[in-house]
Protein backbone atom coordinates (compact mmCIF):
# COMPACT_ATOMS: atom_id res chain seq x y z
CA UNK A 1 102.49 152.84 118.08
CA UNK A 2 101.24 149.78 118.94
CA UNK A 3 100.05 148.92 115.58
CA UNK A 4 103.07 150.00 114.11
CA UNK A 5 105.22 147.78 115.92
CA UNK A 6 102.54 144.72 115.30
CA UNK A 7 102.76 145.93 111.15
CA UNK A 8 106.51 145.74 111.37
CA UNK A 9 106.63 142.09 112.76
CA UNK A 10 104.30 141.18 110.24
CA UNK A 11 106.69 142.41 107.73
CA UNK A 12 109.89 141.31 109.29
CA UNK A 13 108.08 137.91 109.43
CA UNK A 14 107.10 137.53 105.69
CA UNK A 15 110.37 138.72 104.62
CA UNK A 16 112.25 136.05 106.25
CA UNK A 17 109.89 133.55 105.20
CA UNK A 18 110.93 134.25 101.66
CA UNK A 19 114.69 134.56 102.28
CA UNK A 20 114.16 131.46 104.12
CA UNK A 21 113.48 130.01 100.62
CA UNK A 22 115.12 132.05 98.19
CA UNK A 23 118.41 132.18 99.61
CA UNK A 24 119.13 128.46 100.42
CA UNK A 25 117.96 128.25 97.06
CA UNK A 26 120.38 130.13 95.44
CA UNK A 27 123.28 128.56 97.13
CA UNK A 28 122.13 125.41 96.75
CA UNK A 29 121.97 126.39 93.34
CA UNK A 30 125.38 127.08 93.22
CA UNK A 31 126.60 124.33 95.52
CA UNK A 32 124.71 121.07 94.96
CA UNK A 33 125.26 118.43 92.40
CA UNK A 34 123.80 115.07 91.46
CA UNK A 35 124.26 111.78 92.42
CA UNK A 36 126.34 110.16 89.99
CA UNK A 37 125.16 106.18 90.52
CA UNK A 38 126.83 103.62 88.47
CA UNK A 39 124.78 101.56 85.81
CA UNK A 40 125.00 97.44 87.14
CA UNK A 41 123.62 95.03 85.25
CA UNK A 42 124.08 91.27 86.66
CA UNK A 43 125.85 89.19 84.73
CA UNK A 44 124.97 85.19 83.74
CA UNK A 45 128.60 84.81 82.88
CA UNK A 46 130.73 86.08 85.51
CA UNK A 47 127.52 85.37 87.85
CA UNK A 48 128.60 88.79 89.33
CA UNK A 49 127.33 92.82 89.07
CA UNK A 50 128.80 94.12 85.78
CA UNK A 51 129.36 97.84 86.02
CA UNK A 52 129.06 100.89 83.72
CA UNK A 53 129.98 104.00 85.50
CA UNK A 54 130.89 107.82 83.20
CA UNK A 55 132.89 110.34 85.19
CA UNK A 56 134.42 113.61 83.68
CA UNK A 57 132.69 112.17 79.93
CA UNK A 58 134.60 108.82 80.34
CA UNK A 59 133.00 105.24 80.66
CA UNK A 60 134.85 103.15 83.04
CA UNK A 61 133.40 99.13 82.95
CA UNK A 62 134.04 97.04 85.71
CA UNK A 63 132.88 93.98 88.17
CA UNK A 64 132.60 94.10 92.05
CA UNK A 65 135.85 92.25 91.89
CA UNK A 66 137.51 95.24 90.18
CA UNK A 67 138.48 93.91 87.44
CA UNK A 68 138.36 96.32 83.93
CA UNK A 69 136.74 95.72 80.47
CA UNK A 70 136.42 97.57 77.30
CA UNK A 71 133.24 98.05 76.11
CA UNK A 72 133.25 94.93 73.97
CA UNK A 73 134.31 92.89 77.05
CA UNK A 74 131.62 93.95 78.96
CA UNK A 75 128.69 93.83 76.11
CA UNK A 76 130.13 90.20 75.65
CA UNK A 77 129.80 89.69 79.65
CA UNK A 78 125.97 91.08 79.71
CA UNK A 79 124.44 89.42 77.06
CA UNK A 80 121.22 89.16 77.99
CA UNK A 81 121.65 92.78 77.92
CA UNK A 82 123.46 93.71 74.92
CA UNK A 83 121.95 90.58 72.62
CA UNK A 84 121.22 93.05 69.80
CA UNK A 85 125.25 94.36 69.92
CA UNK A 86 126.19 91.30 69.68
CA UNK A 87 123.92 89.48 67.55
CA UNK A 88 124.22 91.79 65.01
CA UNK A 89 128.61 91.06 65.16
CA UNK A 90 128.25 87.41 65.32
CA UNK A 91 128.98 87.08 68.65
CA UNK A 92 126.16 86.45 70.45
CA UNK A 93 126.01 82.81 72.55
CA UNK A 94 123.90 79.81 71.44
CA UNK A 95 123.11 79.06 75.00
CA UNK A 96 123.38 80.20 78.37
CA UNK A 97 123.10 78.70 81.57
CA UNK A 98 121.82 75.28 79.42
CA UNK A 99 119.63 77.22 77.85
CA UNK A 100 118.79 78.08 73.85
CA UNK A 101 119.10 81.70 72.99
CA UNK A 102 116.83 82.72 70.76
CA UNK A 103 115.78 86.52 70.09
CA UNK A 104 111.74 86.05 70.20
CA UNK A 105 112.47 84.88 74.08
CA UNK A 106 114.42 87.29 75.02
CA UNK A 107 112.50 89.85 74.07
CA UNK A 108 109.11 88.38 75.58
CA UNK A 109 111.15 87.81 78.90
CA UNK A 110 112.19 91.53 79.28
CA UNK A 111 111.20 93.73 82.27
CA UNK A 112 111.80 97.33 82.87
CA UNK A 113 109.89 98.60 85.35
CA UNK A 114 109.95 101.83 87.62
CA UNK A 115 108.33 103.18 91.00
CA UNK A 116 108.94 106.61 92.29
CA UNK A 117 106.98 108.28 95.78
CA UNK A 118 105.47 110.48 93.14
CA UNK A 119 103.22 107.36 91.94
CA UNK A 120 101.45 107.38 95.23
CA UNK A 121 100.33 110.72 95.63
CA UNK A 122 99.97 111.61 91.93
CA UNK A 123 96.11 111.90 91.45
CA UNK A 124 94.21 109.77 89.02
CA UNK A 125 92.15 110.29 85.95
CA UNK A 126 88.48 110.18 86.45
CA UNK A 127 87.87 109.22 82.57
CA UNK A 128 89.20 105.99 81.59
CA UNK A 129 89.52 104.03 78.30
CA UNK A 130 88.17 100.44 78.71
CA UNK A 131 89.77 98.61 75.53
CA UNK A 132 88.51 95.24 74.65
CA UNK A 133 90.37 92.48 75.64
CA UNK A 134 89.35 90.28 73.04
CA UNK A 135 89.49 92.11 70.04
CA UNK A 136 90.97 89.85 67.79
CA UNK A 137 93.01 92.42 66.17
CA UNK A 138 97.08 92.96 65.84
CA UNK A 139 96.43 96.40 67.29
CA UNK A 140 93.92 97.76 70.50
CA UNK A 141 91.23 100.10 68.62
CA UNK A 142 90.02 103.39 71.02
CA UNK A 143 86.82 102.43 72.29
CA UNK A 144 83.73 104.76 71.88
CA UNK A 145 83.16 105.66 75.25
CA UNK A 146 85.09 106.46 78.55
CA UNK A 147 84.39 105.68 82.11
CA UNK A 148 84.04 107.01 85.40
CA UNK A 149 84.16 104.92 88.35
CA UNK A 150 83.61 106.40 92.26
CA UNK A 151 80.10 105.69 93.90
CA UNK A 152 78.97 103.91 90.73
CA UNK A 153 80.72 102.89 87.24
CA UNK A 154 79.20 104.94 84.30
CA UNK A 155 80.21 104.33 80.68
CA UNK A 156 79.82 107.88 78.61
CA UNK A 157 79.96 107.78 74.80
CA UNK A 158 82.38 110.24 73.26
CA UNK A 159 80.54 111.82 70.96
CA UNK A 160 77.13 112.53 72.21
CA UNK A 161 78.59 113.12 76.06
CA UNK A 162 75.60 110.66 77.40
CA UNK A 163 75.69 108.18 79.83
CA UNK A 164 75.12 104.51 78.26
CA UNK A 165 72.62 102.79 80.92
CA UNK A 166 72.81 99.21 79.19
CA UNK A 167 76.70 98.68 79.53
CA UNK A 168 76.36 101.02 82.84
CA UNK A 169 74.07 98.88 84.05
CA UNK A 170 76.01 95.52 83.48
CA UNK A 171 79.21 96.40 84.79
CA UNK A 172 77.57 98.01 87.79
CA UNK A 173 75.69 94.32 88.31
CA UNK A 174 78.55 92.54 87.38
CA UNK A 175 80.96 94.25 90.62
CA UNK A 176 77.98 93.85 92.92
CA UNK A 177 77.64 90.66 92.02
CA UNK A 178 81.43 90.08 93.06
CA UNK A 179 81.30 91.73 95.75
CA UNK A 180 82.44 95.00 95.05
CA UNK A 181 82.19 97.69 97.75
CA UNK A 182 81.47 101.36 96.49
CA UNK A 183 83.05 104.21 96.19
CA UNK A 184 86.22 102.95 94.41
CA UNK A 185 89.41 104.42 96.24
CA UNK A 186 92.01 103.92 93.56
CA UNK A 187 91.69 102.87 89.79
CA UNK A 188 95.05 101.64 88.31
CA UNK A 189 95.62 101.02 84.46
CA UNK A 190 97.53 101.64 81.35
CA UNK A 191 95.46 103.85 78.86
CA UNK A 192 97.86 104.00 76.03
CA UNK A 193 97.25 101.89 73.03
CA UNK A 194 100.74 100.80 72.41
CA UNK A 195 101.13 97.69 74.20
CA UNK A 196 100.71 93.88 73.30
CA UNK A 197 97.49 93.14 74.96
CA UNK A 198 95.04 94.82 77.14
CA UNK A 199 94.07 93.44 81.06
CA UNK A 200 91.87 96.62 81.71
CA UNK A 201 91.87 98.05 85.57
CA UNK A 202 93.02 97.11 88.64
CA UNK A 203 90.22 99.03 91.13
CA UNK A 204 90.61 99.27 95.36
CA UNK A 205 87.28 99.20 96.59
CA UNK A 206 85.79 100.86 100.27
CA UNK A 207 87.08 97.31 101.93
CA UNK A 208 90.86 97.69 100.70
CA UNK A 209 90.00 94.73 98.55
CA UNK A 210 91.74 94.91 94.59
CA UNK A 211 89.27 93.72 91.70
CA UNK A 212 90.34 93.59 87.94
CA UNK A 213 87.72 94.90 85.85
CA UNK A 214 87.97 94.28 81.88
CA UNK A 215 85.99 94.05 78.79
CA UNK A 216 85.76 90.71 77.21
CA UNK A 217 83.92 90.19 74.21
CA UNK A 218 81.64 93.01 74.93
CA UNK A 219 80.84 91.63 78.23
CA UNK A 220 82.37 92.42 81.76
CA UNK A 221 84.65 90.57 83.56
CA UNK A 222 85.59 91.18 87.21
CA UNK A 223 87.14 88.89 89.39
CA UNK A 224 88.61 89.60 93.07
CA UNK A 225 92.20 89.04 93.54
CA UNK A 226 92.29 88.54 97.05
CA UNK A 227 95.08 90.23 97.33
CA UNK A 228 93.58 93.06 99.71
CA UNK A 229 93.44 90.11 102.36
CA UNK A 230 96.94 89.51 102.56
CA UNK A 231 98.65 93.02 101.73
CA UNK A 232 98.00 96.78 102.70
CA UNK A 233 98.24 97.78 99.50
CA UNK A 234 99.67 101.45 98.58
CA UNK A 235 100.35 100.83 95.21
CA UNK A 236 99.44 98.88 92.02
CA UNK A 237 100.99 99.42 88.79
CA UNK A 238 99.58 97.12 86.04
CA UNK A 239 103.08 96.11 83.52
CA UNK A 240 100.97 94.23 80.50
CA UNK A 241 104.38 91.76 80.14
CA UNK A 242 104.77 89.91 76.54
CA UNK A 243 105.15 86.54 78.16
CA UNK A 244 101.55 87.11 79.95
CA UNK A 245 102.85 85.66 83.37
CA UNK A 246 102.32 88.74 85.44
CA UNK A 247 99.22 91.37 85.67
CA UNK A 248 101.57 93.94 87.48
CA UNK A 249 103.83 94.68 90.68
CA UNK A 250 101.95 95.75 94.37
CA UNK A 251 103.42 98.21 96.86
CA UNK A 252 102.44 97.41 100.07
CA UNK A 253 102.06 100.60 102.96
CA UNK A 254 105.01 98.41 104.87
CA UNK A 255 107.37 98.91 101.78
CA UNK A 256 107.23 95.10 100.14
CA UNK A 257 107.08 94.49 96.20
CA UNK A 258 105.12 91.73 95.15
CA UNK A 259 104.04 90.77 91.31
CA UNK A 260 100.54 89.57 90.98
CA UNK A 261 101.13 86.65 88.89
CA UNK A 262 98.39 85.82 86.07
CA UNK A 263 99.23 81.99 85.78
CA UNK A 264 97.28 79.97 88.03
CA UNK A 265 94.99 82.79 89.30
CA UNK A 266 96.00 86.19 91.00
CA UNK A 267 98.99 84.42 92.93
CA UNK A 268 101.58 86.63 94.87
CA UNK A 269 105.53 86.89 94.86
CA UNK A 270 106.86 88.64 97.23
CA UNK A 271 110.37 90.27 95.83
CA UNK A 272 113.03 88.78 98.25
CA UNK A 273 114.45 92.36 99.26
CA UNK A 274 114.50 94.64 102.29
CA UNK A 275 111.30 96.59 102.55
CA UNK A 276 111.51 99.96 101.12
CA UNK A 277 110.68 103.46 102.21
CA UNK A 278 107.23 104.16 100.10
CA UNK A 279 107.83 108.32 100.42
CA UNK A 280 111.17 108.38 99.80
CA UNK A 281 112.93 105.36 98.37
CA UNK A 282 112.12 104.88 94.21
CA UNK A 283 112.84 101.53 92.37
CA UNK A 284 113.79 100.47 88.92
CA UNK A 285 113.91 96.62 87.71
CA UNK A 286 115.41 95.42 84.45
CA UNK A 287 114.69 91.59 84.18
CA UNK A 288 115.82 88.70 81.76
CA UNK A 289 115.55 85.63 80.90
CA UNK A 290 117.07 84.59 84.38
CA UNK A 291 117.39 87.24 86.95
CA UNK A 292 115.35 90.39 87.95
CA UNK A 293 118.08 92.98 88.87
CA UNK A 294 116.03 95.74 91.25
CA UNK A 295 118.06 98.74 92.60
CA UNK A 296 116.74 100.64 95.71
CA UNK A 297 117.73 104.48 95.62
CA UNK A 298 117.04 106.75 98.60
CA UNK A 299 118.75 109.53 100.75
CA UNK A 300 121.60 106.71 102.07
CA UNK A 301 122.31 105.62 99.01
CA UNK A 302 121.56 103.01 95.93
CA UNK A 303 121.36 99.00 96.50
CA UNK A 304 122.13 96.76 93.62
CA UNK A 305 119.56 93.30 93.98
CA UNK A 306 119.40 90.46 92.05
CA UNK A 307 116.73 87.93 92.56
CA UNK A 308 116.56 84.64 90.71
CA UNK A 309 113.12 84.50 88.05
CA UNK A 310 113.06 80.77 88.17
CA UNK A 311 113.11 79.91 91.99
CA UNK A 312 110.83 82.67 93.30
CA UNK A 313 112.38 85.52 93.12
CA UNK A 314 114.61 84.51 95.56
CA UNK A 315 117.86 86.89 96.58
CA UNK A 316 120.47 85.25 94.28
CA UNK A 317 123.44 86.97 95.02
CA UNK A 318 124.99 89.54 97.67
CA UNK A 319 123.66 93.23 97.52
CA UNK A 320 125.73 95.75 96.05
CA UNK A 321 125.88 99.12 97.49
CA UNK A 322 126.93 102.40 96.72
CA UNK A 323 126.52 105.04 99.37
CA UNK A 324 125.10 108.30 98.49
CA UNK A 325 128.53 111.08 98.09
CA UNK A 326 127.65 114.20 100.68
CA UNK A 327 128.02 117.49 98.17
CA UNK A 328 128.86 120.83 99.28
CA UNK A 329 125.43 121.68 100.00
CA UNK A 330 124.64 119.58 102.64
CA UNK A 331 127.81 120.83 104.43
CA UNK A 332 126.60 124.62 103.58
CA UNK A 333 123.39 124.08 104.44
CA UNK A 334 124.02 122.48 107.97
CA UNK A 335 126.10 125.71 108.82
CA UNK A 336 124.15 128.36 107.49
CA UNK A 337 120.42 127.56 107.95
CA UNK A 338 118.61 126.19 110.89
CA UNK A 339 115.78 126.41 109.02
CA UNK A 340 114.81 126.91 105.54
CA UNK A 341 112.27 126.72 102.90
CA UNK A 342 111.88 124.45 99.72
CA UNK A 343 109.87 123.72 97.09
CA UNK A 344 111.74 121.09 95.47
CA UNK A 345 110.51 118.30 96.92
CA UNK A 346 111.53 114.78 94.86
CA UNK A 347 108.73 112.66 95.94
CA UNK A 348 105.66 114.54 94.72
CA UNK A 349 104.67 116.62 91.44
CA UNK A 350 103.04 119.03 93.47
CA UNK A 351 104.47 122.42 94.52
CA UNK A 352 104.32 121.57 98.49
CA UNK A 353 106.79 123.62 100.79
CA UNK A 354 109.11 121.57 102.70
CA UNK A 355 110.89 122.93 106.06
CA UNK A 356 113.92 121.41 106.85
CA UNK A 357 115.79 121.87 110.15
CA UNK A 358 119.85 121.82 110.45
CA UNK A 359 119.32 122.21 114.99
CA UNK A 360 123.24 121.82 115.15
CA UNK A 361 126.05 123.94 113.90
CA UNK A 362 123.64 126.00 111.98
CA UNK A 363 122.58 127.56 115.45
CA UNK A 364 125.91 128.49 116.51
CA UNK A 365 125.80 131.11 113.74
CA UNK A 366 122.23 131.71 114.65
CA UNK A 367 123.02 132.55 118.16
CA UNK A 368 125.94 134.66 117.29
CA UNK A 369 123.36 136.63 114.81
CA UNK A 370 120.98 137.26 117.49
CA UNK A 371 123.32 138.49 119.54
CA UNK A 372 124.50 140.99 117.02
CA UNK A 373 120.78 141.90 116.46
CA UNK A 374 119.96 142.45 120.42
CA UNK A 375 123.07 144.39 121.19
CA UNK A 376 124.36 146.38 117.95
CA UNK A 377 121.67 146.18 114.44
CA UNK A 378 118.48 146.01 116.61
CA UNK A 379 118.94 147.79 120.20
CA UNK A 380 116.98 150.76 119.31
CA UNK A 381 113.79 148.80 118.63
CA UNK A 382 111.00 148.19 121.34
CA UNK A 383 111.95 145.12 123.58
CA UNK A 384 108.23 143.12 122.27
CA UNK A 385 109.96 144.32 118.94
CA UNK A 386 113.14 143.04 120.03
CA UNK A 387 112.44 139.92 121.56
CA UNK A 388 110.30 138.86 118.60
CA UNK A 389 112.48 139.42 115.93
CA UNK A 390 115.60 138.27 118.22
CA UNK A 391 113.61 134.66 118.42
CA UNK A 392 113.29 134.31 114.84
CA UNK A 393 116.41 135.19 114.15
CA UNK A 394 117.59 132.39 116.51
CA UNK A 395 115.47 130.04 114.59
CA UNK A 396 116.06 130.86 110.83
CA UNK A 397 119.55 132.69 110.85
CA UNK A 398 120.76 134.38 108.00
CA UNK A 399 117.93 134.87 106.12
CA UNK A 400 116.35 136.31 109.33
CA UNK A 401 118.98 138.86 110.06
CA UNK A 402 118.94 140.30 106.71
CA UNK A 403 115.41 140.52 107.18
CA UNK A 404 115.91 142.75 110.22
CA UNK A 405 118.52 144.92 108.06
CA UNK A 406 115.44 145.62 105.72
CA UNK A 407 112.73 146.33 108.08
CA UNK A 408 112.68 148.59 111.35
């Protein structure tokens, strides 16, 4: 009997650890919907947000002001944006700001560039390409070989799947000689081919210090950046820019954005915005000629930035914010379930289960369901029986109790 009982829990326990998952999921199936956050783009002319915003299939363009456009008005507003529109119908500006418009720039001083949670738990590679910097060619040319870099760099040719000592070897001299503390913690770098120009890896050693590691004429190059002595760094994601003035952008653990700049050594800017939330906030920049627009999106909301590219990357302008809508499932979900289960968790590519606890109105119902289940659905069952199933109830609700209506 004993046994029996202990079985039965067992089951009763499993069973409400999958409703627990798949019945929040269905109703948040039905229930939830996206957040619907505007497009802004800052613009030169007004010197305020432009905004681009579709509900129901219909664009609506606006400014913070409020005040409407068509969609030529606003390409005409933003063109730093839309310089291709209106280029190609005459209408594009000589000059802005003072300044000469002229296509080649504009292109050379675009950004777009994006950080999600996901970036910092996503594992690496452990093969690498190592291009050559110095090619010489209009194109980057796949190198022979690939690299693996932990307790020691090794180079391994592609075809014959052996280790080649001599170029081993000299990198492996080369780090030492800078300093480099084995094993490597995190290897950052762009393997595709389609890009202007080629600045190799970005490598955290055992110290927390960042070295950038390239090949050069068929010689290594390393060279410290320093940067691990000023930042915590969580984060580096090398952006190979046209204009060649930045290696990439560093996350620290505290939530600051810096660019390591690559004119005049491995300098730092710091982005003049609040620090973010590294495991739950994700970023995306779009920069010009002018001004670096970066907007903040997390569980309160999305913030609208725009920092000025010639003075520092200084805060130019007020924030704009839009505050996250609350959907039908997070008013569903803080009534029904105290506690569920998901596997939908934004900030990682992994399938991780999340619990999430609703310890408010959710355990009204709760309580009122393990009443039911002590005095009515469940008073025949042993009291150990009872009291078990009664607490779990209490804790997971709905999805318990129909758990109990299954099992005896």
């Amino acid at each position: 009997m004993k046994h029996k009982i202990t079985f039965s829990i067992i089951i009763f326990s499993i069973s409400t650890l999958i409703l627990s998952w798949g019945l929040p999921a269905l109703v948040k199936k039905a229930t939830a919907s996206k957040q619907n956050y505007p497009f802004v783009y800052y613009s030169s002319l007004l010197q305020d947000f432009a905004i681009k915003k579709t509900v129901n299939k219909q664009t609506h363009y606006y400014d913070r002001k409020g005040n409407s456009y068509t969609r030529e008005e606003y390409d005409s507003i933003t063109p730093l944006l839309s310089y291709r529109q209106l280029t190609l119908s005459g209408r594009m500006p000589d000059s802005i700001l003072g300044v000469e418009m002229e296509p080649r720039m504009l292109r050379m001083k675009t950004v777009m560039w994006r950080y999600s949670p996901k970036e910092i738990q996503r594992p690496t590679l452990d093969l690498h390409l190592m291009y050559e910097a110095m090619s010489g060619r209009a194109t980057l040319e796949s190198p022979p070989d690939v690299f693996r870099l932990k307790n020691k760099i090794e180079f391994i040719d592609k075809a014959s799947n052996q280790v080649n000592d001599s170029k081993s070897h000299s990198f492996q001299k080369k780090m030492e000689e800078k300093g480099f503390s084995f094993p490597a913690k995190k290897v950052w770098g762009n393997p595709l081919a389609r890009k202007p120009y080629d600045e190799g890896y970005f490598v955290l050693d055992q110290n927390k210090e960042l070295f950038h590691i390239k090949l050069v004429n068929g010689r290594p190059y390393v060279g410290n950046t320093q940067a691990g002595e000023k930042i915590d760094i969580a984060y580096f994601s090398i952006y190979e820019i046209p204009d060649k003035t930045i290696y990439g952008f560093i996350v620290s653990n505290e939530g600051e954005i810096y660019t390591l700049n690559a004119s005049g050594g491995y300098g730092l800017t710091k982005l003049d915005i609040n620090p973010i939330d590294i495991n739950q906030h994700s970023v995306m920049m779009l920069g010009n000629r002018f001004y670096w627009m970066v907007n903040v999106t997390g569980p309160e909301g999305c913030t609208y930035h725009v920092l000025r590219l010639y003075d520092d990357l200084k805060e130019h302008d007020e924030p704009y914010f839009v505050k996250a809508k609350t959907d039908t499932w997070d008013t569903v979900s803080q009534w029904l379930f105290p506690c569920y289960i998901s596997f939908d968790k934004q900030t990682t590519d992994y399938l991780v289960p999340e619990f999430t606890f609703n310890w408010g109105y959710a355990l009204i119902l709760s309580s009122i369901l393990t009443l039911i289940f002590v005095f009515v659905t469940g008073k025949k069952r042993k009291k150990a029986q009872k009291t078990v199933n009664g607490l779990i109830i209490l804790a997971f609700g709905l999805p318990a109790f129909i758990a109990s209506l299954m099992t005896k």
